[in-house]
C-alpha atoms as a PDB file:
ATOM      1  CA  UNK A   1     -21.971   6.177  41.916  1.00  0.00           C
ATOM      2  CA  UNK A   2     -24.089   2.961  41.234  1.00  0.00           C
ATOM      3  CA  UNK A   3     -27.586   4.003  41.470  1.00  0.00           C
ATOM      4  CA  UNK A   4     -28.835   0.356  42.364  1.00  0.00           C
ATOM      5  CA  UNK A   5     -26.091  -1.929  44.062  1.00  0.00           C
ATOM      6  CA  UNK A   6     -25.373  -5.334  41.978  1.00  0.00           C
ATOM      7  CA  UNK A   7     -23.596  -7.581  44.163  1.00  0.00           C
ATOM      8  CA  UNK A   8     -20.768  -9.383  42.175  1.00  0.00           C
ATOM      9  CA  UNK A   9     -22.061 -12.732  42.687  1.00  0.00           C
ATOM     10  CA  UNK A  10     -25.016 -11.537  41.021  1.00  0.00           C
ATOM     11  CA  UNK A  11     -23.310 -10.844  37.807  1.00  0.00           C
ATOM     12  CA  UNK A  12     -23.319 -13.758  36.195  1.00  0.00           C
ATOM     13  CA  UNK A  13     -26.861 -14.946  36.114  1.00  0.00           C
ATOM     14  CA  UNK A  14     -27.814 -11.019  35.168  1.00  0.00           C
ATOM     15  CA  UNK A  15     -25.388 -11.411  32.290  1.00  0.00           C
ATOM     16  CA  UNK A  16     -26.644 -14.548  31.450  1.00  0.00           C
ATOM     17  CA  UNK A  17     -30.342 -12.786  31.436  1.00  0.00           C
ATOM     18  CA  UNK A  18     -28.948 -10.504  29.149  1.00  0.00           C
ATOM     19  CA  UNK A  19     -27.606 -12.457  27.005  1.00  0.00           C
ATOM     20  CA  UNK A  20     -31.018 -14.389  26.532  1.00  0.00           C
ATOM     21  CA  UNK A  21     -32.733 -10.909  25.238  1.00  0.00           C
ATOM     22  CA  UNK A  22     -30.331  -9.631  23.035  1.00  0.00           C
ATOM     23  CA  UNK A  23     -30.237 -12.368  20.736  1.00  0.00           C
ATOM     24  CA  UNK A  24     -32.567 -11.017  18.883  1.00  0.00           C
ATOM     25  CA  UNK A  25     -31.075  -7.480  19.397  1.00  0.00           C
ATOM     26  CA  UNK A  26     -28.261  -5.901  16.684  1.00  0.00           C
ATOM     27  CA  UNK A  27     -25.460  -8.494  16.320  1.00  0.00           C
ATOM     28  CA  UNK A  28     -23.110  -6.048  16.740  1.00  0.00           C
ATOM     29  CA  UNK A  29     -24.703  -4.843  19.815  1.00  0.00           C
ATOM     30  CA  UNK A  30     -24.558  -8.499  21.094  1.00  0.00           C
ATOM     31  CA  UNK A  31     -20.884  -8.614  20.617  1.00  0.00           C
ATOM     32  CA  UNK A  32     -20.066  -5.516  22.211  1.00  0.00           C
ATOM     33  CA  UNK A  33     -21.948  -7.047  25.393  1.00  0.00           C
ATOM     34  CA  UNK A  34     -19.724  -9.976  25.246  1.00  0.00           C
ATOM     35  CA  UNK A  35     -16.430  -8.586  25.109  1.00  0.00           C
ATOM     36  CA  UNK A  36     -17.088  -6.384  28.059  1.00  0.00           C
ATOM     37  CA  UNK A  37     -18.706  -9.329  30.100  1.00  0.00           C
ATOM     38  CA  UNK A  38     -16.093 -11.743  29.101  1.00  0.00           C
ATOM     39  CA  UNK A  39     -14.163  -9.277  31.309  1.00  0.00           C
ATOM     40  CA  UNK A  40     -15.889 -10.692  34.535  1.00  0.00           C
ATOM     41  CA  UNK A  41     -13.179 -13.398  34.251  1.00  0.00           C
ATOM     42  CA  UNK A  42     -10.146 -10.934  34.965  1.00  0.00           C
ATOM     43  CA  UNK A  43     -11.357  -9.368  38.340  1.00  0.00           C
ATOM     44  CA  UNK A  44     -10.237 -12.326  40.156  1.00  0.00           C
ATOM     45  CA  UNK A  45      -6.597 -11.084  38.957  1.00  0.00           C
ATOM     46  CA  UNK A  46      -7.060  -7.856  40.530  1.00  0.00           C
ATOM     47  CA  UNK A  47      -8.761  -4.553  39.658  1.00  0.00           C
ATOM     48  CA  UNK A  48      -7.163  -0.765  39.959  1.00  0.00           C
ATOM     49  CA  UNK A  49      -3.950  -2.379  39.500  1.00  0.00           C
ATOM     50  CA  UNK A  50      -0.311  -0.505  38.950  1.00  0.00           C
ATOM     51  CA  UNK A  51      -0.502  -2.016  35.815  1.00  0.00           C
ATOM     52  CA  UNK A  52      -4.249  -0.928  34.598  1.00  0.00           C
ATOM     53  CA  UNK A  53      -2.783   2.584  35.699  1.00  0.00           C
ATOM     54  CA  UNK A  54       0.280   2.650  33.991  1.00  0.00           C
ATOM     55  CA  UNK A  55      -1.768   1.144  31.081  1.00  0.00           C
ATOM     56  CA  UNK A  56      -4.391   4.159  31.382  1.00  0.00           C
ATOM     57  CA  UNK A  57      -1.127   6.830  31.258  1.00  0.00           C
ATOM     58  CA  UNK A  58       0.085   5.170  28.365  1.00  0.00           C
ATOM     59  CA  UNK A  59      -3.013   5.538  26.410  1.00  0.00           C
ATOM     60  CA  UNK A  60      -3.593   8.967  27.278  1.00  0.00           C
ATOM     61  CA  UNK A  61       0.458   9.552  26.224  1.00  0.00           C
ATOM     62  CA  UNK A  62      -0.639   7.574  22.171  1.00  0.00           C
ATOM     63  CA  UNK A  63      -3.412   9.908  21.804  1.00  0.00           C
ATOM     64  CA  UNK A  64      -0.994  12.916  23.060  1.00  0.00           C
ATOM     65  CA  UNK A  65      -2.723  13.915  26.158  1.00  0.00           C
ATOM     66  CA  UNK A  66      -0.510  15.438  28.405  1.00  0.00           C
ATOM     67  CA  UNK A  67      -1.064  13.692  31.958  1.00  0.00           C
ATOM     68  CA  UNK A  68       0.221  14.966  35.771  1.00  0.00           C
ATOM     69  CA  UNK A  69       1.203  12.871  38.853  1.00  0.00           C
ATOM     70  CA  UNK A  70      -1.251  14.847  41.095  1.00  0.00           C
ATOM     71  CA  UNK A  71      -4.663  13.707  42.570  1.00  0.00           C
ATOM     72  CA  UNK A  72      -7.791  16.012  40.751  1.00  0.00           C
ATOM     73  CA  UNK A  73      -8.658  16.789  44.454  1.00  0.00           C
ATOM     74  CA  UNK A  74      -5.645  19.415  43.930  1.00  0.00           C
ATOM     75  CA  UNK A  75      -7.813  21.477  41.301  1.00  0.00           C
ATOM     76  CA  UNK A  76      -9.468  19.593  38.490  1.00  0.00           C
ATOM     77  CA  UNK A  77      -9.519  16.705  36.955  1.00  0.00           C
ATOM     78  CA  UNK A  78      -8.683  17.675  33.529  1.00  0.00           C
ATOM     79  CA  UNK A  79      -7.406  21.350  33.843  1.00  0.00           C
ATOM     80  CA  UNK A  80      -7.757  22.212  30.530  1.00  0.00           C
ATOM     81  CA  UNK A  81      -3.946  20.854  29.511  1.00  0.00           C
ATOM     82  CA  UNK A  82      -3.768  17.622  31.164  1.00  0.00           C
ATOM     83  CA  UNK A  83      -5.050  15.134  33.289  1.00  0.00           C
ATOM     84  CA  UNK A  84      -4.349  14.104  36.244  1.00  0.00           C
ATOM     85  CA  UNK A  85      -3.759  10.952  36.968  1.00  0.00           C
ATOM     86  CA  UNK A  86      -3.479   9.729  40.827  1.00  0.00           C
ATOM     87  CA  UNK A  87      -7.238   8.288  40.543  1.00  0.00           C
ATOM     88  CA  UNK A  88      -8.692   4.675  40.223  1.00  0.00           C
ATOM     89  CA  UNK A  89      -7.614   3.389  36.703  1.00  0.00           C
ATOM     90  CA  UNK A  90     -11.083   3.295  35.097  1.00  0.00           C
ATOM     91  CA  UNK A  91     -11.324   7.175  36.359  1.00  0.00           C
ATOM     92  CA  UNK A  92      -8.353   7.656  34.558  1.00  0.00           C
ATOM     93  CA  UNK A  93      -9.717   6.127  31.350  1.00  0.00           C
ATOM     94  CA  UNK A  94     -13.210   7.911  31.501  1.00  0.00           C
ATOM     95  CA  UNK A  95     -11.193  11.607  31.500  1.00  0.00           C
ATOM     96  CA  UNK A  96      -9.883  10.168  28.631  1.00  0.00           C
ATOM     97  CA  UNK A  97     -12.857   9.400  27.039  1.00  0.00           C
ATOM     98  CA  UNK A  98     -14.029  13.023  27.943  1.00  0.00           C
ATOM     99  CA  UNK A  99     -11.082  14.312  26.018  1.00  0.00           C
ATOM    100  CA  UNK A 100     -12.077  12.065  23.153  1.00  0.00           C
ATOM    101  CA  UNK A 101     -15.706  12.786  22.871  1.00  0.00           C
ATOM    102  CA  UNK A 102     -15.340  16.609  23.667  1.00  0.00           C
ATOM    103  CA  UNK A 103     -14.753  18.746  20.209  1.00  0.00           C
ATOM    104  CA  UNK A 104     -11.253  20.081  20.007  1.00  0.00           C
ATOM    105  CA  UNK A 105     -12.666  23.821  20.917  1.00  0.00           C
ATOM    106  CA  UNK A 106     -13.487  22.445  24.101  1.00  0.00           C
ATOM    107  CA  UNK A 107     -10.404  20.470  25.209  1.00  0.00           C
ATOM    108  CA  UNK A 108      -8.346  23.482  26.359  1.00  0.00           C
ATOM    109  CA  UNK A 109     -11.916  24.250  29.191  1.00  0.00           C
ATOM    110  CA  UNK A 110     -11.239  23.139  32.471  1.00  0.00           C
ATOM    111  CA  UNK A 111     -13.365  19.936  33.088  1.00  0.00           C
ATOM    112  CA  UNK A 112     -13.993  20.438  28.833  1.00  0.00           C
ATOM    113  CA  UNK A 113     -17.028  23.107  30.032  1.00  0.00           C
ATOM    114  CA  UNK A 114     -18.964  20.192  31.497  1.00  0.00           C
ATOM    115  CA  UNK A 115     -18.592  21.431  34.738  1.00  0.00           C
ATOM    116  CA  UNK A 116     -17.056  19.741  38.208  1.00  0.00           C
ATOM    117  CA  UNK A 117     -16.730  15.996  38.197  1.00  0.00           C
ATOM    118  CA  UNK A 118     -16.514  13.813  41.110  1.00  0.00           C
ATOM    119  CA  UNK A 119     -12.635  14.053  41.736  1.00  0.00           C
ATOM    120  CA  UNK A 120     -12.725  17.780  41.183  1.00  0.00           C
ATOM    121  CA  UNK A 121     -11.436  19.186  44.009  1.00  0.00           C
ATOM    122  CA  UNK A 122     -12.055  23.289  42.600  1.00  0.00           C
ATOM    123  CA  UNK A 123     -15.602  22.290  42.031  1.00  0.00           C
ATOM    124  CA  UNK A 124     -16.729  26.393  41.770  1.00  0.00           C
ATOM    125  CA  UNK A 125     -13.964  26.896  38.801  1.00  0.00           C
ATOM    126  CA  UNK A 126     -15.065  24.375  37.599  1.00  0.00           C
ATOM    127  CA  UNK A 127     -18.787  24.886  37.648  1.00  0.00           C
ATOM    128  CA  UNK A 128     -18.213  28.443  36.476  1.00  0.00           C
ATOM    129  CA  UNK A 129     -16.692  27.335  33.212  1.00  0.00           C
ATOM    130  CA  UNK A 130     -19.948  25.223  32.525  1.00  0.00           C
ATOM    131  CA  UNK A 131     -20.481  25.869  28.815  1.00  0.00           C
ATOM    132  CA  UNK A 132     -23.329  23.379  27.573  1.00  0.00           C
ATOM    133  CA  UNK A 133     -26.561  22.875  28.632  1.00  0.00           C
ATOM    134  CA  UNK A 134     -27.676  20.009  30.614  1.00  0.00           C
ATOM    135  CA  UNK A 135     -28.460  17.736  27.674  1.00  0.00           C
ATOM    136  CA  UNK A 136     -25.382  17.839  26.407  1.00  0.00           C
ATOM    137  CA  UNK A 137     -23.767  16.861  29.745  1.00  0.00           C
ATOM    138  CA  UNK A 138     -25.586  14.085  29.867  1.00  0.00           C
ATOM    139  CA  UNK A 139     -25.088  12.708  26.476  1.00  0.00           C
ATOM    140  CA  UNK A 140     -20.779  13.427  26.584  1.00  0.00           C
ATOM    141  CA  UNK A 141     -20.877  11.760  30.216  1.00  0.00           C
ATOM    142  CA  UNK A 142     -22.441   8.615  28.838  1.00  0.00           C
ATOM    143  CA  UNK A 143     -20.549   8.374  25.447  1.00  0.00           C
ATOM    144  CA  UNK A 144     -17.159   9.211  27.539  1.00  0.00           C
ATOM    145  CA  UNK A 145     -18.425   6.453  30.298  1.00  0.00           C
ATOM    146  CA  UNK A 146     -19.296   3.834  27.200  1.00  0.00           C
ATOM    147  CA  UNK A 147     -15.998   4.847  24.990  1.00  0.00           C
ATOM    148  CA  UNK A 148     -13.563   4.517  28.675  1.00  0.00           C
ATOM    149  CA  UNK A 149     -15.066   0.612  29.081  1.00  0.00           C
ATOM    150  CA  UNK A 150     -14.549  -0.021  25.182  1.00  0.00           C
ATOM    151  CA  UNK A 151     -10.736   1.001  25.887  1.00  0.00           C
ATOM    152  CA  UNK A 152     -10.743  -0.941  29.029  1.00  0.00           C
ATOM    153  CA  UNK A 153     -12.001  -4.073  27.006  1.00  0.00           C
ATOM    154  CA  UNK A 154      -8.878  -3.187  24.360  1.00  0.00           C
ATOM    155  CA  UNK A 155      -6.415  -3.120  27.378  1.00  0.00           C
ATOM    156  CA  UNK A 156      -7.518  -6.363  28.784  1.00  0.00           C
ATOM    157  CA  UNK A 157      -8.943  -4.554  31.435  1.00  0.00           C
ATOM    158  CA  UNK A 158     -11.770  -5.503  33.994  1.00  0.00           C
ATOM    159  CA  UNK A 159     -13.916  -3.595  32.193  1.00  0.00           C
ATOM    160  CA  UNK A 160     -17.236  -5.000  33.518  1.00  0.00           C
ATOM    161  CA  UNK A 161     -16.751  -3.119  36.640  1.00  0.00           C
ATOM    162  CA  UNK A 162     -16.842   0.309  35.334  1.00  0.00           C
ATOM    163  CA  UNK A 163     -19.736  -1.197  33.140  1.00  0.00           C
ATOM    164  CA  UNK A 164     -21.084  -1.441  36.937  1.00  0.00           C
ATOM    165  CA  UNK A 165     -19.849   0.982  38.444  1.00  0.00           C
ATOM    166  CA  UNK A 166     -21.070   3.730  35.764  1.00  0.00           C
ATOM    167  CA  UNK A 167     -24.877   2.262  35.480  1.00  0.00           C
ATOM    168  CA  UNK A 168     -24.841   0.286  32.371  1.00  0.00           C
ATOM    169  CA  UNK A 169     -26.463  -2.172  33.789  1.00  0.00           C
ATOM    170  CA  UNK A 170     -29.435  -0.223  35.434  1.00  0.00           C
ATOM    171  CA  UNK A 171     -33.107  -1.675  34.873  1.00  0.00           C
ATOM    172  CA  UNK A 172     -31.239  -4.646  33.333  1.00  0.00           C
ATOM    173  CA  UNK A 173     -34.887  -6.478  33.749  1.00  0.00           C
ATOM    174  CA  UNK A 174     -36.035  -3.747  30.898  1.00  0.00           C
ATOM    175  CA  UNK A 175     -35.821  -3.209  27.410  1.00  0.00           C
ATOM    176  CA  UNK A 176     -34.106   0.247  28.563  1.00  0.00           C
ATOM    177  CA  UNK A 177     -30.947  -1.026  29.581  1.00  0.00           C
ATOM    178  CA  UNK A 178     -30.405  -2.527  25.702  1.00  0.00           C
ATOM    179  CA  UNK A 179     -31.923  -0.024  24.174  1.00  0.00           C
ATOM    180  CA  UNK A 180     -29.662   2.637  26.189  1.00  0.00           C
ATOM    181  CA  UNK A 181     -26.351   0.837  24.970  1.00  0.00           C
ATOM    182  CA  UNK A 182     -27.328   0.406  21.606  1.00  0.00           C
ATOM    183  CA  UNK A 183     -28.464   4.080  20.916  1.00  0.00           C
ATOM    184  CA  UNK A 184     -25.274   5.049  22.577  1.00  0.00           C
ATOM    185  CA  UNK A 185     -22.709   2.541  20.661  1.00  0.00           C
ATOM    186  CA  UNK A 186     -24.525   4.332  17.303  1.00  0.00           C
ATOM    187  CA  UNK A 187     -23.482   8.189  18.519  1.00  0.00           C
ATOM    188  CA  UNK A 188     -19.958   6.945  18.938  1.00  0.00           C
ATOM    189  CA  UNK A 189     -19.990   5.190  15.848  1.00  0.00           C
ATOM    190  CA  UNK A 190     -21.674   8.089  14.045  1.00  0.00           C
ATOM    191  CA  UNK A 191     -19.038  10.517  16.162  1.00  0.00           C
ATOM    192  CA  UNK A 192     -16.170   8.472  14.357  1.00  0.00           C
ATOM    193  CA  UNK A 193     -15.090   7.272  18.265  1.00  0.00           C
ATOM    194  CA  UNK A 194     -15.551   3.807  16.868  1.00  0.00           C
ATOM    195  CA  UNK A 195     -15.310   1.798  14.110  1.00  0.00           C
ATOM    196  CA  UNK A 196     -17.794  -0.540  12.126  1.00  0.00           C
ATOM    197  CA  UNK A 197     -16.968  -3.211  14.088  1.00  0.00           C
ATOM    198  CA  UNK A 198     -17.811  -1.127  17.517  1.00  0.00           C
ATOM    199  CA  UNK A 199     -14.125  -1.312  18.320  1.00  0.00           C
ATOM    200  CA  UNK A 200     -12.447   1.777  19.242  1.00  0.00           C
ATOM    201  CA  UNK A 201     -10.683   4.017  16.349  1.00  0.00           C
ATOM    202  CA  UNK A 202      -6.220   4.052  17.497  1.00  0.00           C
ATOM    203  CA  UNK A 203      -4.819   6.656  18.255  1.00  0.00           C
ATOM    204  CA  UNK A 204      -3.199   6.672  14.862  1.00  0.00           C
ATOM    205  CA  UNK A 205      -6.263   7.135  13.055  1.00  0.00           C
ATOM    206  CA  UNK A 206      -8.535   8.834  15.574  1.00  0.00           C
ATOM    207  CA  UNK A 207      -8.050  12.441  14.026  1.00  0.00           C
ATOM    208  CA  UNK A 208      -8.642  11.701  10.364  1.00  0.00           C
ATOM    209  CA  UNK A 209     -11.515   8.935  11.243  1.00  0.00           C
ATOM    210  CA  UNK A 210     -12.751  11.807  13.181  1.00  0.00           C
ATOM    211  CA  UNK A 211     -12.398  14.594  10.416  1.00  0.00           C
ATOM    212  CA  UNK A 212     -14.258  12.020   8.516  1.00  0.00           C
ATOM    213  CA  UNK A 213     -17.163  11.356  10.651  1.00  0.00           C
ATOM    214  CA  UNK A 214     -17.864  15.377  10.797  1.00  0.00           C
ATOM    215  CA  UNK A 215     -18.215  15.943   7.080  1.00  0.00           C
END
């Protein structure tokens, strides 16, 4: 849920504004901005497409995440074995995201102990499995929301929107709103999630980069 609406056509001068303050931010930083906002240029060719689905299933299928043809209003959106998949494509990549950021002791939880998301439809199972505290909620739902976009960006996706959509770009008039994505890009760097380039880590090397990162 967007906390403060952002009309599209208002995009690209709040881009642009951006742009303006972080050149003097971390380069890297910088670039990550500018491969997700270069995706403004691909929502004219559609967004939630059959293809940015079919895209997300894939993806889920290279990192060997079992996936189901069912809508999470039927029980959960990741029930602990697989996720299900009849939900807007950047939903789709954000589970994935959870399963990526979640340690492997916590995969096999429904909703990975975070408790009920918004396409939960068992939301009491859910809640009941709640395992974390609240901090830690909020710090996996941001790193999932951040490491779903960076995919999205790798798929030649429309990634700006979930960039929207998921409050990236709230108090984008404030130092916050840089700061925010900078400290976060550095947890999924130092979580191994992505590499020193701030791309994400493949599916073939996501385990061992992983294994790594935890030492």
């Amino acid at each position: 849920m967007i906390l403060t609406p952002i009309a599209l056509e208002e995009l690209p001068a709040i881009l642009a504004d951006l742009r303006g303050r972080l050149a003097g931010a971390d380069p890297l930083v910088a670039e990550v901005f500018e491969r997700i906002a270069a995706t403004l240029d691909l929502v004219p060719l559609g967004v939630d497409t059959p293809q940015h689905r079919a895209d997300g299933v894939a993806l889920a299928h290279r990192f060997g995440i079992e996936t189901m043809d069912e809508l999470p209003m039927a029980a959960y959106s990741w029930d602990g074995r697989a996720i299900r998949t009849r939900s807007e494509s950047y939903v789709l990549i954000h589970e994935i995201g959870h399963w990526l950021v979640a340690p492997p002791e916590r995969r096999g939880l429904v909703d990975f102990g975070l408790g009920a998301g918004p396409e939960t439809g068992r939301v009491n199972e859910a809640n009941a499995a709640i395992c974390v505290d609240q901090e830690t909620q909020i710090e996996e739902e941001a790193l999932s929301s951040l490491i779903g976009i960076l995919w999205e960006v790798e798929l030649g996706q429309p990634a700006i929107m979930a960039f929207l959509e998921q409050n990236w770009l709230e108090g984008w008039d404030r130092a916050a709103c840089i700061d925010n994505l900078a400290d976060n890009l550095a947890n999924l760097h130092r979580r191994g999630l992505i590499d020193a380039n701030y791309r994400p880590i493949p599916p073939e090397h996501f385990e061992v980069k992983r294994r790594v990162a935890s030492l």
